[in-house]
Structures are given as C-alpha cells and as structure tokens.
PDB file of N, CA and C in Angstrom:
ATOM      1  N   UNK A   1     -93.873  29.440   6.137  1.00  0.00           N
ATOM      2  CA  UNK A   1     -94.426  28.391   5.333  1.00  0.00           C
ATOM      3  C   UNK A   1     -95.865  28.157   5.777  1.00  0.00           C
ATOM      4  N   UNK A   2     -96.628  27.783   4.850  1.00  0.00           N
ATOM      5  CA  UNK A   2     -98.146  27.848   5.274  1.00  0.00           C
ATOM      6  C   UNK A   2     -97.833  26.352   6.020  1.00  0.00           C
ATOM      7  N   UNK A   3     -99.670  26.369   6.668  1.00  0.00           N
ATOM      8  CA  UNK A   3     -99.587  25.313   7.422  1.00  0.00           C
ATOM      9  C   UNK A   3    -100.523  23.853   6.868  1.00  0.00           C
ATOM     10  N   UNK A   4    -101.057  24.470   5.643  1.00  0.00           N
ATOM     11  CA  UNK A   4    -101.503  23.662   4.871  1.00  0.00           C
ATOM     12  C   UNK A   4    -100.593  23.094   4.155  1.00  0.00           C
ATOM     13  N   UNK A   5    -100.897  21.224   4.078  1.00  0.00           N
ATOM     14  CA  UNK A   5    -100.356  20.498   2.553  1.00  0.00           C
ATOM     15  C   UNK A   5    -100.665  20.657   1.411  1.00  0.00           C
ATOM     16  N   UNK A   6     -99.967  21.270   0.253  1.00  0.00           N
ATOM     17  CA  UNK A   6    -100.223  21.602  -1.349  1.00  0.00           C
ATOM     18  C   UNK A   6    -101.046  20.391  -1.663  1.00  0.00           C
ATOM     19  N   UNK A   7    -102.470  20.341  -2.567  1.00  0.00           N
ATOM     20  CA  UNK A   7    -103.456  19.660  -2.516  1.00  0.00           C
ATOM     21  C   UNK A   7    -103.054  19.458  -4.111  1.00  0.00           C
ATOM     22  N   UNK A   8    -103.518  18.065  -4.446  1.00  0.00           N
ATOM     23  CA  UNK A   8    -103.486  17.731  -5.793  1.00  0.00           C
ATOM     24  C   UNK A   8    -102.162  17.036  -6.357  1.00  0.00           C
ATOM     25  N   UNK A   9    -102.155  16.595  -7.755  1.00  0.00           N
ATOM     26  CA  UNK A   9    -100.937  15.962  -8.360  1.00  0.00           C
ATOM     27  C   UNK A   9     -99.342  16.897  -8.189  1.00  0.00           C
ATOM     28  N   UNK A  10     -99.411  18.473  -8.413  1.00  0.00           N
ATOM     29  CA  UNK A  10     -98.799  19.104  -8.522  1.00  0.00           C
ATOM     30  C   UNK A  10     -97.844  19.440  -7.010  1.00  0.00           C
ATOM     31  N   UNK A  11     -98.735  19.389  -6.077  1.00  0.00           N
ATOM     32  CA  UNK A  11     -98.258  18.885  -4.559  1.00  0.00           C
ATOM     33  C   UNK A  11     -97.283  17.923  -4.226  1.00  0.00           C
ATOM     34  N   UNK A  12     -97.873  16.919  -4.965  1.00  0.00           N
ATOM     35  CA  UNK A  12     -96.834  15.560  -4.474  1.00  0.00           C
ATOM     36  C   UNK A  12     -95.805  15.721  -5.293  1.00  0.00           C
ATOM     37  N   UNK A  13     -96.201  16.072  -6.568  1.00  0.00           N
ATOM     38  CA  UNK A  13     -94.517  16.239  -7.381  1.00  0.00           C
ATOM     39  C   UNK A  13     -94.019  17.254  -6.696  1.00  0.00           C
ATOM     40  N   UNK A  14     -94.225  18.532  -6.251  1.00  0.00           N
ATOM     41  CA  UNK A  14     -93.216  18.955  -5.653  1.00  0.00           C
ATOM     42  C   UNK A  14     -92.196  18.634  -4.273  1.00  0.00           C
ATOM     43  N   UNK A  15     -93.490  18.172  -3.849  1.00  0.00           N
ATOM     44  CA  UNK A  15     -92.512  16.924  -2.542  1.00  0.00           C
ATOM     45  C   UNK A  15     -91.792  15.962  -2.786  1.00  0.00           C
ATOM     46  N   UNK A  16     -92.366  15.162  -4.033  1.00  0.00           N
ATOM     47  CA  UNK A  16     -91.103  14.533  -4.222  1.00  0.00           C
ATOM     48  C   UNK A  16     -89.545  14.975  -5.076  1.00  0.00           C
ATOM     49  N   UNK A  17     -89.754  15.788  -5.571  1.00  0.00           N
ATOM     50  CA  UNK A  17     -88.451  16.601  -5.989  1.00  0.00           C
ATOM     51  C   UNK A  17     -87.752  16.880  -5.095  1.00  0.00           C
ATOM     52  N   UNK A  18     -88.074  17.800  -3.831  1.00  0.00           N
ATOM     53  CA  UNK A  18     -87.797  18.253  -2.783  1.00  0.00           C
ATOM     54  C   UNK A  18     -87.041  16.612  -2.064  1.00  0.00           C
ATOM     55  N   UNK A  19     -88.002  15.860  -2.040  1.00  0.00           N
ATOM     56  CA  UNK A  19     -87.167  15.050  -1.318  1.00  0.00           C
ATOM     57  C   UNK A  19     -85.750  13.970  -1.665  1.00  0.00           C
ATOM     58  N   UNK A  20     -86.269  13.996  -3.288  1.00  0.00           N
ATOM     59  CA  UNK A  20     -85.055  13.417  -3.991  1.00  0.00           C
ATOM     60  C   UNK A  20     -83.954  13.918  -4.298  1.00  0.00           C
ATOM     61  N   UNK A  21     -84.004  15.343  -4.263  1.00  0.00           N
ATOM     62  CA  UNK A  21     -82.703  16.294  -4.026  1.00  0.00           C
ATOM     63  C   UNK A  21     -82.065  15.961  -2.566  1.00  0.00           C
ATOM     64  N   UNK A  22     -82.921  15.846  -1.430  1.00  0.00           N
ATOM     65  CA  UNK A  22     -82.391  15.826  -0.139  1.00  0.00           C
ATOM     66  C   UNK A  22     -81.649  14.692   0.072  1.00  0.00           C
ATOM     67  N   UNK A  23     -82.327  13.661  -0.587  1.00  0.00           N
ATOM     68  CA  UNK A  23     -82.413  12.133  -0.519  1.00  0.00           C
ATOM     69  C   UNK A  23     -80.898  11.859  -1.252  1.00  0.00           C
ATOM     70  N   UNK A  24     -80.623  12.746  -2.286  1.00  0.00           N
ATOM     71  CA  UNK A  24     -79.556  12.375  -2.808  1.00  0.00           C
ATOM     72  C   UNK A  24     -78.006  13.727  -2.302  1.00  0.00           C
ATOM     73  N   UNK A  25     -78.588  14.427  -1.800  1.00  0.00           N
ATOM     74  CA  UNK A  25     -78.002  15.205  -0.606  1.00  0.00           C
ATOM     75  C   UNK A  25     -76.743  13.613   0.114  1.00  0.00           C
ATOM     76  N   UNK A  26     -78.156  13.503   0.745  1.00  0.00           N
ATOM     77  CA  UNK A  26     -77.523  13.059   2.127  1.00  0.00           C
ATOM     78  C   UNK A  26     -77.028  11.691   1.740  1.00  0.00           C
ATOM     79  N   UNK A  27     -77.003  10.914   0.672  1.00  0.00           N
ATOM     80  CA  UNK A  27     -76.862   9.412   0.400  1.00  0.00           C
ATOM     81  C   UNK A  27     -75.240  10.030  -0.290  1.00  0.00           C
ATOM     82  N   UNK A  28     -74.943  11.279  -0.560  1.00  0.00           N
ATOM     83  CA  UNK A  28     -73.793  11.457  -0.722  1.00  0.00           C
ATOM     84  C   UNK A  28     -72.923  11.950   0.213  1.00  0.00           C
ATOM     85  N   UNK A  29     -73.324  12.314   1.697  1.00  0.00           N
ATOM     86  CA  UNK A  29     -73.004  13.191   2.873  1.00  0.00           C
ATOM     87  C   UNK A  29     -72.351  14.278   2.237  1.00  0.00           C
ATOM     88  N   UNK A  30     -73.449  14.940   1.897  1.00  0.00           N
ATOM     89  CA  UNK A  30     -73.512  16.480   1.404  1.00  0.00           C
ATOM     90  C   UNK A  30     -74.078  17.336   2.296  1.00  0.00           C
ATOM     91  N   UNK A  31     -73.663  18.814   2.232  1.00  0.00           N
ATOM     92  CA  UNK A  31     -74.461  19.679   2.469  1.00  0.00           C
ATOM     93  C   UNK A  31     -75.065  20.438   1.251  1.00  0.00           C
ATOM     94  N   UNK A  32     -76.005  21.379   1.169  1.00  0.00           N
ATOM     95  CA  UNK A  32     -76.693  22.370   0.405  1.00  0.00           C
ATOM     96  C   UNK A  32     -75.022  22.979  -0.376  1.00  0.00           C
ATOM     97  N   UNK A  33     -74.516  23.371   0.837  1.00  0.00           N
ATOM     98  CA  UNK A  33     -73.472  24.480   0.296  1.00  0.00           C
ATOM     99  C   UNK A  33     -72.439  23.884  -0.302  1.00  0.00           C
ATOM    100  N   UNK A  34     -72.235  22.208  -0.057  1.00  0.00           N
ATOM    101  CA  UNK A  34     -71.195  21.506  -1.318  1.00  0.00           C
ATOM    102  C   UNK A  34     -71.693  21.335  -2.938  1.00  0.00           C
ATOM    103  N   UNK A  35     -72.951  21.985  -2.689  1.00  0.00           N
ATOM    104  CA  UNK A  35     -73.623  21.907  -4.388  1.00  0.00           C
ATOM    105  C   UNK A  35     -73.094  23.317  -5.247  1.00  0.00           C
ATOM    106  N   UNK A  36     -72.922  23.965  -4.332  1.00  0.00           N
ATOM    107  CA  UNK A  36     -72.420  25.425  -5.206  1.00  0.00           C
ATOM    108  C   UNK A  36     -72.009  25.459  -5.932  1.00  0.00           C
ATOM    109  N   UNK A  37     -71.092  24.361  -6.919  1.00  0.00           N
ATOM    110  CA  UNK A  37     -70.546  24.633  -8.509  1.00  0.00           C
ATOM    111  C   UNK A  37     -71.777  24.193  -9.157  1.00  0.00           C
ATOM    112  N   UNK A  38     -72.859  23.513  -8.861  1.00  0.00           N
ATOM    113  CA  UNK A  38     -74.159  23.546  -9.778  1.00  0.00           C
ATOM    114  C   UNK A  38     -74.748  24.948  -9.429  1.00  0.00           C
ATOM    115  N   UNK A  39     -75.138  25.455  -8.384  1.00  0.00           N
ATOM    116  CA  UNK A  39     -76.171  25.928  -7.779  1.00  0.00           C
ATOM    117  C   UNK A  39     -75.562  26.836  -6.854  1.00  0.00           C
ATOM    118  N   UNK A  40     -75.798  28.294  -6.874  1.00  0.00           N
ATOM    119  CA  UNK A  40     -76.148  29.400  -5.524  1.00  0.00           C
ATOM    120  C   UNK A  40     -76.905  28.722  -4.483  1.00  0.00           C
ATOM    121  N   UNK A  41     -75.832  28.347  -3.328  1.00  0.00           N
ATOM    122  CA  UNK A  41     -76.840  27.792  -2.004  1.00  0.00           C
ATOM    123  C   UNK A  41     -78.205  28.449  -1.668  1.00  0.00           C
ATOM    124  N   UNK A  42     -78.181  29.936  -1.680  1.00  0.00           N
ATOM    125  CA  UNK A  42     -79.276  30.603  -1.578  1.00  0.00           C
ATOM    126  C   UNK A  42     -80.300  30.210  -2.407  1.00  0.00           C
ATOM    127  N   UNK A  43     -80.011  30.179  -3.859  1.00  0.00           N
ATOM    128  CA  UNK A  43     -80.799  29.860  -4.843  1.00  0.00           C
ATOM    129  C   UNK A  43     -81.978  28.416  -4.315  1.00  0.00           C
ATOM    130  N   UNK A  44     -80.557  27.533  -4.226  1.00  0.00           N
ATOM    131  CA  UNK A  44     -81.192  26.244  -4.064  1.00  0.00           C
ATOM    132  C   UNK A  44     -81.847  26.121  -3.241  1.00  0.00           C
ATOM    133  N   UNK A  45     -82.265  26.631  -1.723  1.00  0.00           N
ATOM    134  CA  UNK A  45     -82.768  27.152  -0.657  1.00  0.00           C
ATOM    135  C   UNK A  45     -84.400  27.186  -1.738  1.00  0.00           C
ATOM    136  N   UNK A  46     -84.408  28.359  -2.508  1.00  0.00           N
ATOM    137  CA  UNK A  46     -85.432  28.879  -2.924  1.00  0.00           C
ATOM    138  C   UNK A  46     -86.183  27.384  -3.989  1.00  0.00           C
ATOM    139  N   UNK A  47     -85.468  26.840  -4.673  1.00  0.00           N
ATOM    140  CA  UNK A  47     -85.986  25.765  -5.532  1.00  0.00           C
ATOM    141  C   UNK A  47     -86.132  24.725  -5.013  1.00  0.00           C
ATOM    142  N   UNK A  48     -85.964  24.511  -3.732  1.00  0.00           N
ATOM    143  CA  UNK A  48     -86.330  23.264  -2.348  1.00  0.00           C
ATOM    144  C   UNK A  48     -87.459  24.006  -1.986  1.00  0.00           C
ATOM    145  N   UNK A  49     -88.030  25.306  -1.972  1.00  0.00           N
ATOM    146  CA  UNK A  49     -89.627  25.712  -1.635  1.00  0.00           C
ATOM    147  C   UNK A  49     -90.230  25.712  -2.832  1.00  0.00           C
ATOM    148  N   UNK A  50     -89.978  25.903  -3.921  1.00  0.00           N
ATOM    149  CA  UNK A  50     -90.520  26.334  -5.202  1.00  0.00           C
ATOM    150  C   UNK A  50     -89.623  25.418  -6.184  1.00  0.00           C
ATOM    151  N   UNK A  51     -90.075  23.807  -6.035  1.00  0.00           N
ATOM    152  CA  UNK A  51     -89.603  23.079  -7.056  1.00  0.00           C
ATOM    153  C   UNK A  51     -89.882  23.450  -8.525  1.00  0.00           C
ATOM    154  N   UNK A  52     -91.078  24.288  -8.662  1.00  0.00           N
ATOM    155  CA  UNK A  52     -91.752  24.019 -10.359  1.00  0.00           C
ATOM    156  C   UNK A  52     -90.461  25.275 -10.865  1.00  0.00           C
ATOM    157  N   UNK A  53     -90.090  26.044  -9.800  1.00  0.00           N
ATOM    158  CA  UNK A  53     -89.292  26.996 -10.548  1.00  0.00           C
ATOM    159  C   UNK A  53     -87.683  26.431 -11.143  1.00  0.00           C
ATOM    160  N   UNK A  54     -87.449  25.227 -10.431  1.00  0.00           N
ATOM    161  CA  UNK A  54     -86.137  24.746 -11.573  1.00  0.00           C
ATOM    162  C   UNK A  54     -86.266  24.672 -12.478  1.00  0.00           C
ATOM    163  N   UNK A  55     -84.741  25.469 -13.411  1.00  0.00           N
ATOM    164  CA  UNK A  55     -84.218  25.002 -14.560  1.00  0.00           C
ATOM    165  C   UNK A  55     -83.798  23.858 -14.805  1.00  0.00           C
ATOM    166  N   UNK A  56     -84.251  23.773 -16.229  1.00  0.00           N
ATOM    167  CA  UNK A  56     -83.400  21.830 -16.815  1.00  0.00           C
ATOM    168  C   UNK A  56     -81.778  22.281 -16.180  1.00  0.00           C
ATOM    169  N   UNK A  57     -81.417  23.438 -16.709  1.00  0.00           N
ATOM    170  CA  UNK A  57     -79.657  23.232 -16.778  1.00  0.00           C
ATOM    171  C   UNK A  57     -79.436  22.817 -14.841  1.00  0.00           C
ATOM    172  N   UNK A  58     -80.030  23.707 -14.214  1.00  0.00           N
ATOM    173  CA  UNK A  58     -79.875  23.791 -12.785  1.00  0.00           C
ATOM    174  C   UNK A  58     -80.044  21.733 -12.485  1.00  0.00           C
ATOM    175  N   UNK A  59     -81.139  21.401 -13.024  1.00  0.00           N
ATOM    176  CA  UNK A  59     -81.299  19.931 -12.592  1.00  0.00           C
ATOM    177  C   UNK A  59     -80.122  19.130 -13.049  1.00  0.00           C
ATOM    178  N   UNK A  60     -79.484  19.489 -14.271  1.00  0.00           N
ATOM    179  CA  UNK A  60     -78.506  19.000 -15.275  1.00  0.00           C
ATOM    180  C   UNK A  60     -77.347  18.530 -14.384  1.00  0.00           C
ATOM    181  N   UNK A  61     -77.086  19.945 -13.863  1.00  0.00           N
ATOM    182  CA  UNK A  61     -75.860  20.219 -13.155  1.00  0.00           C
ATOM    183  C   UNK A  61     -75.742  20.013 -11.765  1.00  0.00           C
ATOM    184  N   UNK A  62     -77.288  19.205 -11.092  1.00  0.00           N
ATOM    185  CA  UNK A  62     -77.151  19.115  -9.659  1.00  0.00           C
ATOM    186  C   UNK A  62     -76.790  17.516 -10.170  1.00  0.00           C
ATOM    187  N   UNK A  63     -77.930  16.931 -10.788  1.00  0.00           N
ATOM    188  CA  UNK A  63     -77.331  15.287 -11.275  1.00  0.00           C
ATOM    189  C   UNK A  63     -75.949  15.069 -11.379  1.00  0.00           C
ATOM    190  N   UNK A  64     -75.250  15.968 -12.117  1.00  0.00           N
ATOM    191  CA  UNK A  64     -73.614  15.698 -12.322  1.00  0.00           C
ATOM    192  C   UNK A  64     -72.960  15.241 -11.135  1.00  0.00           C
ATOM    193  N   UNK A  65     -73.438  16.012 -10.072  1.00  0.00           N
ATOM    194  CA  UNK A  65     -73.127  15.626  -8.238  1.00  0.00           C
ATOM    195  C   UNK A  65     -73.598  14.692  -7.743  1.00  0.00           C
ATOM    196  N   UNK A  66     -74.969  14.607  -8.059  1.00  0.00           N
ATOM    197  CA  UNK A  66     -75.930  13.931  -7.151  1.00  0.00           C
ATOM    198  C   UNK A  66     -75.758  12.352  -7.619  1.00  0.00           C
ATOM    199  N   UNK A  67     -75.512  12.270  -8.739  1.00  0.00           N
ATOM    200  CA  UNK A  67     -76.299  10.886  -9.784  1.00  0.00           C
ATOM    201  C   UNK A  67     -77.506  10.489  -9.144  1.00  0.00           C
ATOM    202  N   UNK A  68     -78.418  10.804  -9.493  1.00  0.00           N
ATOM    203  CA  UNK A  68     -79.750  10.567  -9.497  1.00  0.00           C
ATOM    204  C   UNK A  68     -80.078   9.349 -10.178  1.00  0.00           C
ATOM    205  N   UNK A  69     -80.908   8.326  -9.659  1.00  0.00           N
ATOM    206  CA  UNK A  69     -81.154   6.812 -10.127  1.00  0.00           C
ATOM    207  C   UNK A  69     -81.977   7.264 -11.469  1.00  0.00           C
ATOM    208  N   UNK A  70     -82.349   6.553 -12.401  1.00  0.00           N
ATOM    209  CA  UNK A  70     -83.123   6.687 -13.191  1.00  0.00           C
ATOM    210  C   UNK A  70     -84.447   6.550 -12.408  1.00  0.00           C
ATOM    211  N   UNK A  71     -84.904   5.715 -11.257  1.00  0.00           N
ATOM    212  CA  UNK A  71     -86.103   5.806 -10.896  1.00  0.00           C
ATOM    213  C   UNK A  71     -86.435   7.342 -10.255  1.00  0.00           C
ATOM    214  N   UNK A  72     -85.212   7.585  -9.852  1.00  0.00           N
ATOM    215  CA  UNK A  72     -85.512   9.472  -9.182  1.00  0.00           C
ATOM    216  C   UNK A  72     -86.081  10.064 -10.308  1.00  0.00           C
ATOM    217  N   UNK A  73     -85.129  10.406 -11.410  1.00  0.00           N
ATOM    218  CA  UNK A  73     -85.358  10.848 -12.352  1.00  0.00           C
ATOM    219  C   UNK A  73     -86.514  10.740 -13.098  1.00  0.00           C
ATOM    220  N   UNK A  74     -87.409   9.861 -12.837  1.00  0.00           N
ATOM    221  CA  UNK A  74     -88.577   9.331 -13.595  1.00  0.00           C
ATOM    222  C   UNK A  74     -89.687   9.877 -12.354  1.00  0.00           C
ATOM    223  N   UNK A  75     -89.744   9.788 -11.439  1.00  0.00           N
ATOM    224  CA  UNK A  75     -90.483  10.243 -10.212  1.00  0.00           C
ATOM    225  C   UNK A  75     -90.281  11.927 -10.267  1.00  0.00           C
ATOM    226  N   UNK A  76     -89.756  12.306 -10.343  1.00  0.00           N
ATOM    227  CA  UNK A  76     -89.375  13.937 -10.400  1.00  0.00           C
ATOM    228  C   UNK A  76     -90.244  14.457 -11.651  1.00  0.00           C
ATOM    229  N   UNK A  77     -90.464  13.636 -12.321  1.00  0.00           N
ATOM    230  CA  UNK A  77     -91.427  13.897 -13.727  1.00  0.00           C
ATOM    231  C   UNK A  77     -92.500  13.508 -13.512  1.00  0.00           C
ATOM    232  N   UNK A  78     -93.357  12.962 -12.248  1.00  0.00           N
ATOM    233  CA  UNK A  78     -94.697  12.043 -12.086  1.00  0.00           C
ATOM    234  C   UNK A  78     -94.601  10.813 -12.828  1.00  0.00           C
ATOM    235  N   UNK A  79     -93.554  10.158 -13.186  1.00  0.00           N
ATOM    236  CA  UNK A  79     -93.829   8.881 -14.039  1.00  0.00           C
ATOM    237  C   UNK A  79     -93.225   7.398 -12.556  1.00  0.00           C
ATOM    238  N   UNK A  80     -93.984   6.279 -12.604  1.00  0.00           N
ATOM    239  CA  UNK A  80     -93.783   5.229 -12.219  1.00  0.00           C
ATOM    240  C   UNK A  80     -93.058   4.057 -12.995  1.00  0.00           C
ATOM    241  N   UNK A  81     -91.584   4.067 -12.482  1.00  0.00           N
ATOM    242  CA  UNK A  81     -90.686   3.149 -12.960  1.00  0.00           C
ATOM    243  C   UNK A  81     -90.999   1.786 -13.044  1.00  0.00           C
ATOM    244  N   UNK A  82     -90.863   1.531 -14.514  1.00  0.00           N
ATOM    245  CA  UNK A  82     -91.334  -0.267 -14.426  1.00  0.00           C
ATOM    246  C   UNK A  82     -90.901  -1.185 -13.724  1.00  0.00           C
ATOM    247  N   UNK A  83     -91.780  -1.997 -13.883  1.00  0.00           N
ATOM    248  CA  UNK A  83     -91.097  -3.350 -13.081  1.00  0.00           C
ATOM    249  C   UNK A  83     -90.344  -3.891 -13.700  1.00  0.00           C
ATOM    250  N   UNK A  84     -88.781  -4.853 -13.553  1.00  0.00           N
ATOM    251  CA  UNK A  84     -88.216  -5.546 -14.746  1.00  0.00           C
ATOM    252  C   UNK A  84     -87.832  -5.117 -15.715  1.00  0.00           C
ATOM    253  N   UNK A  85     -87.423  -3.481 -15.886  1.00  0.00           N
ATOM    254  CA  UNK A  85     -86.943  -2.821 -17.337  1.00  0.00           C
ATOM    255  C   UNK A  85     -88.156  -2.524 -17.795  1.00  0.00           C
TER     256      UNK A  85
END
C-alpha cells in the first residue's frame, strides 16, 4: 500500500466506504468471511482497497447483512444527512 493519503474528494469517499463497511462489520461482530453469501471474502478484501470498483448488486447484498443506517448510505455517496429529516 502506498504511503501516501489519496488526495481530493474521491479519497475521502473511498475512506469512508471502507470504513462504513468495517463500521458495520464490527457493530454486527462480524468477520469479512461471515459476508460470503453477499461477497467472495477475497473479493471483498479487494473492494476494501478499491472502493470505486463496487457493484450496486455487491453493495445491495452486503446491506441485506449489514443494515446500513440511511446516514451510511448517504455518506458512501458524498451526500450530508440532514438535520431533523
């Protein structure tokens, strides 16, 4: 892994994908390899370095596990969840 931080908007969205997958990993006491009816552990390995390369269906089918908040879900897209609805 380089030793530089990915510079720009496209940077942080991928960190935060990366981390809202993890984030919802572990808020379920999961491992990588209990995702395997969405996802090839290997695979997912690869789309935790290379977020832009997920598929919708792949995201579809990790949510089914994960339930992802709507604010995840809105952050994973660069958007900031309102205040109050």
């Amino acid at each position: 892994m380089s030793k530089t931080k990915p510079l720009g908007v496209y940077g942080e969205r991928k960190n935060t994908v990366r981390c809202i997958i993890n984030a919802g990993i572990k808020r379920r006491a999961l491992k990588n390899a209990d995702l395997k009816s969405a996802i090839n552990e290997n695979t997912l390995g690869k789309r935790k370095r290379l977020p832009e390369t997920f598929v919708l269906g792949e995201l579809w089918r990790i949510d089914d596990i994960l339930h992802f908040t709507d604010a995840e879900i809105l952050q994973m897209f660069g958007r900031v969840p309102k205040e109050g609805g």
